[in-house]
Protein backbone atom coordinates (compact mmCIF):
# COMPACT_ATOMS: atom_id res chain seq x y z
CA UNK A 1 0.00 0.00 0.00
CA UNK A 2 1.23 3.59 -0.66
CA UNK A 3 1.26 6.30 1.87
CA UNK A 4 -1.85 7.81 0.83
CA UNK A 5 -3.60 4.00 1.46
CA UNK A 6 -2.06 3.87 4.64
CA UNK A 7 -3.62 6.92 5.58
CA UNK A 8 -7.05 5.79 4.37
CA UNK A 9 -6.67 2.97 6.79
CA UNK A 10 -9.46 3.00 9.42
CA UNK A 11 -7.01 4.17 12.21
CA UNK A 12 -4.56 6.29 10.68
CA UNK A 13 -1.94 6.65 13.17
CA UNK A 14 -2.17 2.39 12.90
CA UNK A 15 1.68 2.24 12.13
CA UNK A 16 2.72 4.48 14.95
CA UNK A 17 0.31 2.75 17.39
CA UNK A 18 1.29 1.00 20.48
CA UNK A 19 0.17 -2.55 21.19
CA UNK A 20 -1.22 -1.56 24.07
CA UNK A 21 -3.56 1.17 22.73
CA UNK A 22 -4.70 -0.88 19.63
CA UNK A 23 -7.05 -3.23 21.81
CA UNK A 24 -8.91 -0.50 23.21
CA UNK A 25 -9.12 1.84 20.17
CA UNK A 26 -10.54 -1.22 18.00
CA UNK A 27 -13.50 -1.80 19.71
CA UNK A 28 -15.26 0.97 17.66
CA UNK A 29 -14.42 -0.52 14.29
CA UNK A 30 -16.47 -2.53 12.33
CA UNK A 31 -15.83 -5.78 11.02
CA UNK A 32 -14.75 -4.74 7.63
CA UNK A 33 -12.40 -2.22 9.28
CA UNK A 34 -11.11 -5.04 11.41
CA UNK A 35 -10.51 -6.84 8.23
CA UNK A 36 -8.99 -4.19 6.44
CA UNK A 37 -6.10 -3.79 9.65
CA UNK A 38 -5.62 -7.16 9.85
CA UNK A 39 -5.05 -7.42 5.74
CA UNK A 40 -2.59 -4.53 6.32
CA UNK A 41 -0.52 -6.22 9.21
CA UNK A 42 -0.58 -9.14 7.75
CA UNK A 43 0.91 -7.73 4.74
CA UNK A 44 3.38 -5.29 6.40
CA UNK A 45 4.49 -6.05 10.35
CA UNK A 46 2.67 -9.14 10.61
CA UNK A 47 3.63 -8.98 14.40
CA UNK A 48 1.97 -12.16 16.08
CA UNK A 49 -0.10 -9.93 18.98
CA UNK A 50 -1.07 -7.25 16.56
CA UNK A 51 -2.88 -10.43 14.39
CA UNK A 52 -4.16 -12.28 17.19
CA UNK A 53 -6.09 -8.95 18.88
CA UNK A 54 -7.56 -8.12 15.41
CA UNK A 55 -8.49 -12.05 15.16
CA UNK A 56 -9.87 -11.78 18.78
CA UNK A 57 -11.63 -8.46 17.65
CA UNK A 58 -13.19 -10.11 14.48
CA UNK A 59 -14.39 -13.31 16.27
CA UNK A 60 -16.19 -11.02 19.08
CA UNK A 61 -18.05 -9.07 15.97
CA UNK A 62 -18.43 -12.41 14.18
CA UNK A 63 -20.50 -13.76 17.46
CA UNK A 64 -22.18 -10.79 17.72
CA UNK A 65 -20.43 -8.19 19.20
CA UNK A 66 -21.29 -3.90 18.52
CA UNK A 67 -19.08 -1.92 17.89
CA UNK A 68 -18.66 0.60 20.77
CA UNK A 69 -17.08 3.80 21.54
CA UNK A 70 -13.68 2.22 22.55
CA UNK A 71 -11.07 4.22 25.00
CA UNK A 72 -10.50 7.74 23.70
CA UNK A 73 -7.56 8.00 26.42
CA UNK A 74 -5.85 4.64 24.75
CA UNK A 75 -2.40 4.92 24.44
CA UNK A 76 -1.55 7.25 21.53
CA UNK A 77 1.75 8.16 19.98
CA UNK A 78 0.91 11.88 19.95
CA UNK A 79 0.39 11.52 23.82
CA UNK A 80 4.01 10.02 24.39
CA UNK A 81 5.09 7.66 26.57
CA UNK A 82 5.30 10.18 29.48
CA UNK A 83 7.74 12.22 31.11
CA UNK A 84 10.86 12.79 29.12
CA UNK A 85 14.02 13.10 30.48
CA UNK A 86 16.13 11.60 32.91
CA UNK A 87 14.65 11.51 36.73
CA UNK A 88 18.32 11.81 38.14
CA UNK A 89 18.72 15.43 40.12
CA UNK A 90 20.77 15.97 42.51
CA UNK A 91 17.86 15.70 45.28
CA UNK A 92 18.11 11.56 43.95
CA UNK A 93 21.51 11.47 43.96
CA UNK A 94 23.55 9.84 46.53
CA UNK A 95 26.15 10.94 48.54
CA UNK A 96 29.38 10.54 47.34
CA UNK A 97 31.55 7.91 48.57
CA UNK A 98 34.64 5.73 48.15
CA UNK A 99 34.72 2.32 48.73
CA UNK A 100 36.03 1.01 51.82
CA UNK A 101 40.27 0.13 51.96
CA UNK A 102 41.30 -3.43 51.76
CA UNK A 103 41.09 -5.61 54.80
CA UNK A 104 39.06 -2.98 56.66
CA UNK A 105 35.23 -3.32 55.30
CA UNK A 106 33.87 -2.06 58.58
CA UNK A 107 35.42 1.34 58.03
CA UNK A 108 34.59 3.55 55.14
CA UNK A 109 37.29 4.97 52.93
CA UNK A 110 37.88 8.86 52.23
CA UNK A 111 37.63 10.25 49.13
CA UNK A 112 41.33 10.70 47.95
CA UNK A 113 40.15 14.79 47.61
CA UNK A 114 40.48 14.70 51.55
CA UNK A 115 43.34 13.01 52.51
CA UNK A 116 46.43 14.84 53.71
């Protein structure tokens, strides 16, 4: 499929999508749409959870199932993963310290910045 197909595909972002928010945001498709994503994983990815949700997903519809409104708050790649950044600061950081001298592990060494 060419970009412009891929865009036509019932969840655009599909490609960018994290397995974890493609359960949730598939429960409003239909089961043509479900068809459709699973023809395009199949033919791209074809990663093994990816194929067995949309199976799952078409089965449910298959026995019945509506199509609801899914999880608008589904894991999205334009929410990102979170914070960014590292969480070290120095309020996290510990306190500097050298390890203790041979034969002595009771006593804790100096750092060699305060030795005279």
């Amino acid at each position: 499929m060419a970009d412009s197909a891929r865009n036509a595909l019932p969840l655009p972002d599909y490609d960018h999508l994290p397995i974890g928010g493609l359960e949730s945001r598939i429960r409003s498709l239909s089961a043509g749409e479900v068809e459709e994503l699973l023809a395009y994983e199949r033919a791209h990815a074809d990663r093994a959870t990816a194929t067995g949700l949309l199976k799952a997903r078409l089965e449910q519809l298959d026995a019945g199932a509506e199509p609801t409104s899914g999880d608008p708050g589904a894991l999205r790649p334009e929410q990102g993963a979170g914070r960014a950044g590292s969480p070290v600061s120095p309020a996290t950081s510990p306190q500097p310290s050298s390890p203790p001298p041979h034969g002595t592990p009771d006593q804790r060494g100096k750092p060699k910045g305060d030795r005279t």
